[in-house]
C-alpha atoms as a PDB file:
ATOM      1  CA  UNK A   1      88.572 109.267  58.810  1.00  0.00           C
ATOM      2  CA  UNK A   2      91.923 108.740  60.170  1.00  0.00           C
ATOM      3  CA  UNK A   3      93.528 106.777  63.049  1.00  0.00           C
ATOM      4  CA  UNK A   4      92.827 108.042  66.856  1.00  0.00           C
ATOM      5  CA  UNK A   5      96.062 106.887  67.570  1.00  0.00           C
ATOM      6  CA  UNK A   6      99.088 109.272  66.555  1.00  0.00           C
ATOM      7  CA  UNK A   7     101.346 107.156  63.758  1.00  0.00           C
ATOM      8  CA  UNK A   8     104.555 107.490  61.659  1.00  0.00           C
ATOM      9  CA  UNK A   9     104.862 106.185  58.776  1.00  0.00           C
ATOM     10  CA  UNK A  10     107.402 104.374  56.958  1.00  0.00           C
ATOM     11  CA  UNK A  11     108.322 104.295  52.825  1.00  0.00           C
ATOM     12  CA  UNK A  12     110.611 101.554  51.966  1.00  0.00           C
ATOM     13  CA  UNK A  13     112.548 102.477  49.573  1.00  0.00           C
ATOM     14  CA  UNK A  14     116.091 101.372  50.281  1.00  0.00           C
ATOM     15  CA  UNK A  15     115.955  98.445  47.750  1.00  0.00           C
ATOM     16  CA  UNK A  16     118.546  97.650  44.661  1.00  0.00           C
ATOM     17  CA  UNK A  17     115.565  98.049  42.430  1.00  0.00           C
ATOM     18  CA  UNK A  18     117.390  95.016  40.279  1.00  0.00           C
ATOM     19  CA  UNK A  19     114.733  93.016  39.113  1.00  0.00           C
ATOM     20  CA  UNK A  20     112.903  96.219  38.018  1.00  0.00           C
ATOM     21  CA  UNK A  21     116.315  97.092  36.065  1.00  0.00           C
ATOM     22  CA  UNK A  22     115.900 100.623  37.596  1.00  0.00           C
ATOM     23  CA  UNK A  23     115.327 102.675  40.578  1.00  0.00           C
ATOM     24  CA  UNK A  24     111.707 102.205  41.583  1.00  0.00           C
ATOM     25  CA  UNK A  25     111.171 104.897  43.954  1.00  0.00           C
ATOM     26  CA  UNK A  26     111.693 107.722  40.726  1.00  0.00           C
ATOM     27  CA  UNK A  27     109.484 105.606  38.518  1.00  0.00           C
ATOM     28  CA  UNK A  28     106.807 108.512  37.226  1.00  0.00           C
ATOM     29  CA  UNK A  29     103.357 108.089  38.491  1.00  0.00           C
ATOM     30  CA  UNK A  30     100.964 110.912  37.137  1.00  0.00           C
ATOM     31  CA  UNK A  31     103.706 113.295  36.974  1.00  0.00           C
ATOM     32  CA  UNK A  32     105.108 112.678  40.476  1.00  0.00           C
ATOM     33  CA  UNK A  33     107.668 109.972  41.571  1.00  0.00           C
ATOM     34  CA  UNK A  34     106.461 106.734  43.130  1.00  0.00           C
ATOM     35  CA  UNK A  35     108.337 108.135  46.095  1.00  0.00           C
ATOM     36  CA  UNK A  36     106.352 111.168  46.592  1.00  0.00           C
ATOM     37  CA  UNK A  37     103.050 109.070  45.655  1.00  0.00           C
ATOM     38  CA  UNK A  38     103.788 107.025  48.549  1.00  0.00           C
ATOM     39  CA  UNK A  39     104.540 110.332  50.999  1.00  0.00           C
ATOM     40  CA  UNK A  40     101.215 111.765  49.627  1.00  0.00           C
ATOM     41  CA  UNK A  41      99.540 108.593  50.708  1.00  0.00           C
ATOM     42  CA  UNK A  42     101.075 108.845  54.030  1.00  0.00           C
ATOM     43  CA  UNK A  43     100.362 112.492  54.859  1.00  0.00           C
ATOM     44  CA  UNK A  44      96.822 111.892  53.351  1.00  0.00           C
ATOM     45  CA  UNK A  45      96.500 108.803  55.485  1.00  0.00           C
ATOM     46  CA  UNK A  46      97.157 111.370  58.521  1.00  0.00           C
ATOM     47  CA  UNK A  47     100.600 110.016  59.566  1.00  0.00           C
ATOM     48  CA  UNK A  48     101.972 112.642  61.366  1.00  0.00           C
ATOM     49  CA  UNK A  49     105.468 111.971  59.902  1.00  0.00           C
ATOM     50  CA  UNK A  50     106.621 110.343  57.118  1.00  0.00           C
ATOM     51  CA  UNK A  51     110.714 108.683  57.575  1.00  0.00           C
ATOM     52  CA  UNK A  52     112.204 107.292  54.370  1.00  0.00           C
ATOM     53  CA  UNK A  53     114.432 104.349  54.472  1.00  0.00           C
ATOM     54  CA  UNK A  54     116.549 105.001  51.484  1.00  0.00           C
ATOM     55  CA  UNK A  55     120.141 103.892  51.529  1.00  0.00           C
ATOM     56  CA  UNK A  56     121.043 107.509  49.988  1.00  0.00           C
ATOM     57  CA  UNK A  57     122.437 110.489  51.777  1.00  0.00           C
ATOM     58  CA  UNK A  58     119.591 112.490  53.223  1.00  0.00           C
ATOM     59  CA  UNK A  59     117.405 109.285  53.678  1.00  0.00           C
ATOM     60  CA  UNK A  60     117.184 106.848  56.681  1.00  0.00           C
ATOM     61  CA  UNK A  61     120.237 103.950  56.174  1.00  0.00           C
ATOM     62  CA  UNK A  62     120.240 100.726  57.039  1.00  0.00           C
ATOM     63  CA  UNK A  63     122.836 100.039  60.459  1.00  0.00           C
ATOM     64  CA  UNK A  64     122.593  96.190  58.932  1.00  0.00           C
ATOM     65  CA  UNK A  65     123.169  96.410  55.222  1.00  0.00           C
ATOM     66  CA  UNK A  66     121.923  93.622  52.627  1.00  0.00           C
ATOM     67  CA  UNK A  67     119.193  92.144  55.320  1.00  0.00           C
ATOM     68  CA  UNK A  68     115.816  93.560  53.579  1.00  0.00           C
ATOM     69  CA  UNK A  69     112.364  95.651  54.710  1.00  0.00           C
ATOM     70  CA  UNK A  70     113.603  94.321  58.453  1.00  0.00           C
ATOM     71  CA  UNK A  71     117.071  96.087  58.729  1.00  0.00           C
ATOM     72  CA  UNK A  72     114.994  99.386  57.278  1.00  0.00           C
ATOM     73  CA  UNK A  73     112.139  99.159  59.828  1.00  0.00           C
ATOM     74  CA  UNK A  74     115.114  98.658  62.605  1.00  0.00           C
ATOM     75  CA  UNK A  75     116.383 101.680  61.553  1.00  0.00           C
ATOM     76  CA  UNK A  76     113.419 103.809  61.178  1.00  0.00           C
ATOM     77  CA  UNK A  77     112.379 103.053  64.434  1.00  0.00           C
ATOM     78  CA  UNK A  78     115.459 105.097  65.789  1.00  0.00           C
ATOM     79  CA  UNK A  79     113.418 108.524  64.166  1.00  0.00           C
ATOM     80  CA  UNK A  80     110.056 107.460  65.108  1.00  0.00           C
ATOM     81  CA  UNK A  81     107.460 109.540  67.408  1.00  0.00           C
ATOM     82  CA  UNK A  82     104.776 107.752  66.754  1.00  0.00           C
ATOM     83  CA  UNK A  83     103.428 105.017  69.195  1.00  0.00           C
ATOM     84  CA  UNK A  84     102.155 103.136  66.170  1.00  0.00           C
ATOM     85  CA  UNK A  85     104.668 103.044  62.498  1.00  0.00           C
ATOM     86  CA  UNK A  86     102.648 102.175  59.605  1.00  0.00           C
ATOM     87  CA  UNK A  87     104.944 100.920  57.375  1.00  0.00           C
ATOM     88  CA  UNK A  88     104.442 101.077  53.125  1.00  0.00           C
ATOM     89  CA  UNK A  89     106.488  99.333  50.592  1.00  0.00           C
ATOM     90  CA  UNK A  90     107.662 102.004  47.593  1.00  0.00           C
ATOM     91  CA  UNK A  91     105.657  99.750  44.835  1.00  0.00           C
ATOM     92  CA  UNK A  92     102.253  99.502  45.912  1.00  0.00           C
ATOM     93  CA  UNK A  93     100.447 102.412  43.843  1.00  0.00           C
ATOM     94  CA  UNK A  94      97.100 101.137  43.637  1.00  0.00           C
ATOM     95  CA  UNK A  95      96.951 101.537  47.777  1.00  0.00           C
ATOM     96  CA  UNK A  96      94.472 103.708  48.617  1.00  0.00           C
ATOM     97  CA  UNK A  97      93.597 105.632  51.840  1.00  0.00           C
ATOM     98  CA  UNK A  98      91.072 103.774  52.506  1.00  0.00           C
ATOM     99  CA  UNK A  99      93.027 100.436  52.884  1.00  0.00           C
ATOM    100  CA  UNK A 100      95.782 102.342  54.762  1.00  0.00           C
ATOM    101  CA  UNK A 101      93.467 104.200  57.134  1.00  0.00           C
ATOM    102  CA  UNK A 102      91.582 100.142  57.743  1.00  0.00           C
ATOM    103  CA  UNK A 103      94.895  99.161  58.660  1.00  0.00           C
ATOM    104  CA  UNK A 104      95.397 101.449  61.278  1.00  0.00           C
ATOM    105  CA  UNK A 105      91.967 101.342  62.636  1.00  0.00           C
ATOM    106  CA  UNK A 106      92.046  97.624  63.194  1.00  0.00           C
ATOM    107  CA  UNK A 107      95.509  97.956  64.606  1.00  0.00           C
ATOM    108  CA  UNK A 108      94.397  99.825  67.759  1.00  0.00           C
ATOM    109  CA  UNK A 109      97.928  99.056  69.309  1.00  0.00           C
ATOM    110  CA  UNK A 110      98.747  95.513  67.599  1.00  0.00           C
ATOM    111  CA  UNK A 111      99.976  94.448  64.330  1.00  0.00           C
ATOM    112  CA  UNK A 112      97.885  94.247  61.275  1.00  0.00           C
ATOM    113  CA  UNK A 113      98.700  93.731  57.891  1.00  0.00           C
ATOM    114  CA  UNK A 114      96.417  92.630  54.904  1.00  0.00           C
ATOM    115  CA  UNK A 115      96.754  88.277  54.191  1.00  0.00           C
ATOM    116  CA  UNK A 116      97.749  88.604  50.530  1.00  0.00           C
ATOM    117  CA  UNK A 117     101.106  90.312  51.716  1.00  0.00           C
ATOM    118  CA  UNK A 118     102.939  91.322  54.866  1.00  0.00           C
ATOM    119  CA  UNK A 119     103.578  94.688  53.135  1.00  0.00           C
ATOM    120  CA  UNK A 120     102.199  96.941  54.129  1.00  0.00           C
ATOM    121  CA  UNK A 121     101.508  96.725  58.098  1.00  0.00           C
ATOM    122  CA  UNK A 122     101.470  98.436  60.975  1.00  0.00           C
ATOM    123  CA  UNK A 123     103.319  97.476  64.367  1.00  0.00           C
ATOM    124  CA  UNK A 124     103.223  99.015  67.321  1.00  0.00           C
ATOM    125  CA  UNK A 125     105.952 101.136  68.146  1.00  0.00           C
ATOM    126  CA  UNK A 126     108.213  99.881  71.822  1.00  0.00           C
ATOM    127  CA  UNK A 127     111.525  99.040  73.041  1.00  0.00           C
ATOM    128  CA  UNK A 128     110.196  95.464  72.526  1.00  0.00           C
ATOM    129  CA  UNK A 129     109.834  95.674  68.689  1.00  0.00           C
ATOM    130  CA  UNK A 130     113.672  96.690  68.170  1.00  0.00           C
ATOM    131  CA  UNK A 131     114.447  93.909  70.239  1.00  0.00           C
ATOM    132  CA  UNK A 132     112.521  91.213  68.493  1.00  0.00           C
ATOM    133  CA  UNK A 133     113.831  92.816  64.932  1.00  0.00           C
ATOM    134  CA  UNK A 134     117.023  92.238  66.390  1.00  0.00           C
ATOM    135  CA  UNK A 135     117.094  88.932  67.208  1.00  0.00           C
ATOM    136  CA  UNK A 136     115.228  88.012  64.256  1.00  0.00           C
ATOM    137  CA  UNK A 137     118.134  89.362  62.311  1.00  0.00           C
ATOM    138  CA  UNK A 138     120.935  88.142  64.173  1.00  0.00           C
ATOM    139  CA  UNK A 139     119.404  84.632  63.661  1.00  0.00           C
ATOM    140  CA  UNK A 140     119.173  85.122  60.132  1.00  0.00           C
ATOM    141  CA  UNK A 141     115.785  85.463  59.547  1.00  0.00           C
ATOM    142  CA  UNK A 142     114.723  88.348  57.529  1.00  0.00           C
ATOM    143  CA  UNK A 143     111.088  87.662  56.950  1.00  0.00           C
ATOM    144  CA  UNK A 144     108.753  90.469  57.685  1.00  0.00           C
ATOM    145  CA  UNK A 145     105.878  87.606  58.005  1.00  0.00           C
ATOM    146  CA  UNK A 146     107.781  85.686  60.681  1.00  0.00           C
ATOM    147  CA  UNK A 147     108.185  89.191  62.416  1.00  0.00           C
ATOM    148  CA  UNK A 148     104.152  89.552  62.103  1.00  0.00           C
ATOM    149  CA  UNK A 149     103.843  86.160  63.341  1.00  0.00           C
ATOM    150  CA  UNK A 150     105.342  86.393  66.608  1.00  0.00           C
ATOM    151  CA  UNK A 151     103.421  89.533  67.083  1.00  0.00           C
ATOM    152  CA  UNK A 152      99.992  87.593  66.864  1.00  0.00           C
ATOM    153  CA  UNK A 153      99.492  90.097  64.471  1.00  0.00           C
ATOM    154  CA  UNK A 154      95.599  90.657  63.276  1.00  0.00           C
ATOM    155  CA  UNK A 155      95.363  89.980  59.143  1.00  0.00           C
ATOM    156  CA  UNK A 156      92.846  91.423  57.677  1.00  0.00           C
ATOM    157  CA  UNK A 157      91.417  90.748  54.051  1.00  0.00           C
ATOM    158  CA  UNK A 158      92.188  93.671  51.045  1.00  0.00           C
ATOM    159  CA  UNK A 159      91.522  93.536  47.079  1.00  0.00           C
ATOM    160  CA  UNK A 160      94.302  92.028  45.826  1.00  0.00           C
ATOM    161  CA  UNK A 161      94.089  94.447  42.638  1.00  0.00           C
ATOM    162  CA  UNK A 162      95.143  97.288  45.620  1.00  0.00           C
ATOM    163  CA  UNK A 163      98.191  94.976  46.583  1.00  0.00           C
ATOM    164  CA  UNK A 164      99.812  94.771  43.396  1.00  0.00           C
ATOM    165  CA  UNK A 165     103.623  94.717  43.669  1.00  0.00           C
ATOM    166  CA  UNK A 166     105.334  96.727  40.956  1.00  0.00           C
ATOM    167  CA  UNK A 167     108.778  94.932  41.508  1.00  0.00           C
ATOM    168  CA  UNK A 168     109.716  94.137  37.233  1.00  0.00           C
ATOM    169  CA  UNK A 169     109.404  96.258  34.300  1.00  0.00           C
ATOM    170  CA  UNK A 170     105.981  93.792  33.224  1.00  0.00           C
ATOM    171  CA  UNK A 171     104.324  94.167  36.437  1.00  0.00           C
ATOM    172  CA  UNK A 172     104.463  98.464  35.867  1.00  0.00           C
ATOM    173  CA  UNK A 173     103.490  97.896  32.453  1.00  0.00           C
ATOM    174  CA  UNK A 174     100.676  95.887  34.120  1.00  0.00           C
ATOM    175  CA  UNK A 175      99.734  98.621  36.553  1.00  0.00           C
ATOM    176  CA  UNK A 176     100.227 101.402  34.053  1.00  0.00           C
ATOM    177  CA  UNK A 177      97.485  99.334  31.476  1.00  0.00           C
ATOM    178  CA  UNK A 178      94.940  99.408  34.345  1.00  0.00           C
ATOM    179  CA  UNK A 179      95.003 102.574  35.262  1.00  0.00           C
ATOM    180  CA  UNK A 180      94.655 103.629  31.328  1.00  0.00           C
ATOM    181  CA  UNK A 181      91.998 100.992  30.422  1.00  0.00           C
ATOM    182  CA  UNK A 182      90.252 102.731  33.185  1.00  0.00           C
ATOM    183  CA  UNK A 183      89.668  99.105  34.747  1.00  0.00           C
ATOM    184  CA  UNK A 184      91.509  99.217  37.793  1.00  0.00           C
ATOM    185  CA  UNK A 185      88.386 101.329  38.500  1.00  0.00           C
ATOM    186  CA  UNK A 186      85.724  98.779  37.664  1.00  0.00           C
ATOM    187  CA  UNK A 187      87.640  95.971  39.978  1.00  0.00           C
ATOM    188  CA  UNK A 188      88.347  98.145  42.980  1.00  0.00           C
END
């Protein structure tokens, strides 16, 4: 089932990638890149488009660089159609439709994001949001869970297992042993 509302969604990927040592978003992932494991969990969330913020020709930049996930969603919202931008982190690969798609459904027009992390979330898509992204920014705050917070946004409760952050070369190795030991099945 996917959201009544139309939505956009958003791949970060505009990172350094340092503490993984390498570029996360080409990372293989059954054959495919994490990137396009991400824009397949988009599309198959039924976002109907998919912007990348990548700081690499042909990708969405940054207009603030060095300021994290904020100064990409600020950017991304320049592109956007949607009236809602679900917005996914490149190194989450144990997300799963399902979460995505419980997201958006308990969005209906607010923020949500899952407790565990404020990555990834949806926000509702105004005029107002690139203002308070803004102003968050220009006061040096960079937190995408102070940006949730002032948007009384609803959190919602996920499998942590699904949330895993694949940000250092042990936490893939981690993700890559559960998904061979087969249980990343068993605790989903």
């Amino acid at each position: 089932m996917s959201s009544a509302t139309p939505f956009s969604a958003l791949i970060l990927a505009g990172g350094k990638s340092s503490r993984m040592g390498r570029d996360k978003a080409l990372l293989q992932l059954n054959g495919q890149s994490l990137l396009a494991h991400m824009q397949q969990l988009a599309l198959e969330s039924g976002a109907a488009e998919v912007l990348i913020s990548r700081n690499l020709p042909g990708f969405i930049s940054d207009q603030l660089p060095e300021q994290g996930p904020l100064a990409g969603i600020l950017a991304a919202l320049q592109h956007c159609n949607g009236s809602q931008l679900l917005v996914l982190p490149i190194d989450t690969p144990l997300l799963t439709v399902t979460r995505v798609q419980q997201l958006l459904q308990h969005a209906n027009g607010k923020a949500c994001y899952f407790s565990h992390s404020p990555l990834p979330c949806v926000l509702p898509v105004s005029p107002a949001l690139n203002c308070l992204i803004s102003a968050q920014l220009r006061s040096g705050q960079r937190s995408v869970k102070a940006l949730l917070t002032q948007l009384n946004a609803v959190s919602l409760t996920a499998p942590v297992i699904e949330l895993l952050n694949t940000n250092t070369p042990d936490d893939w190795q981690q993700y890559l042993l559960l998904v061979n030991s087969g249980s990343l099945y068993a605790k989903a």
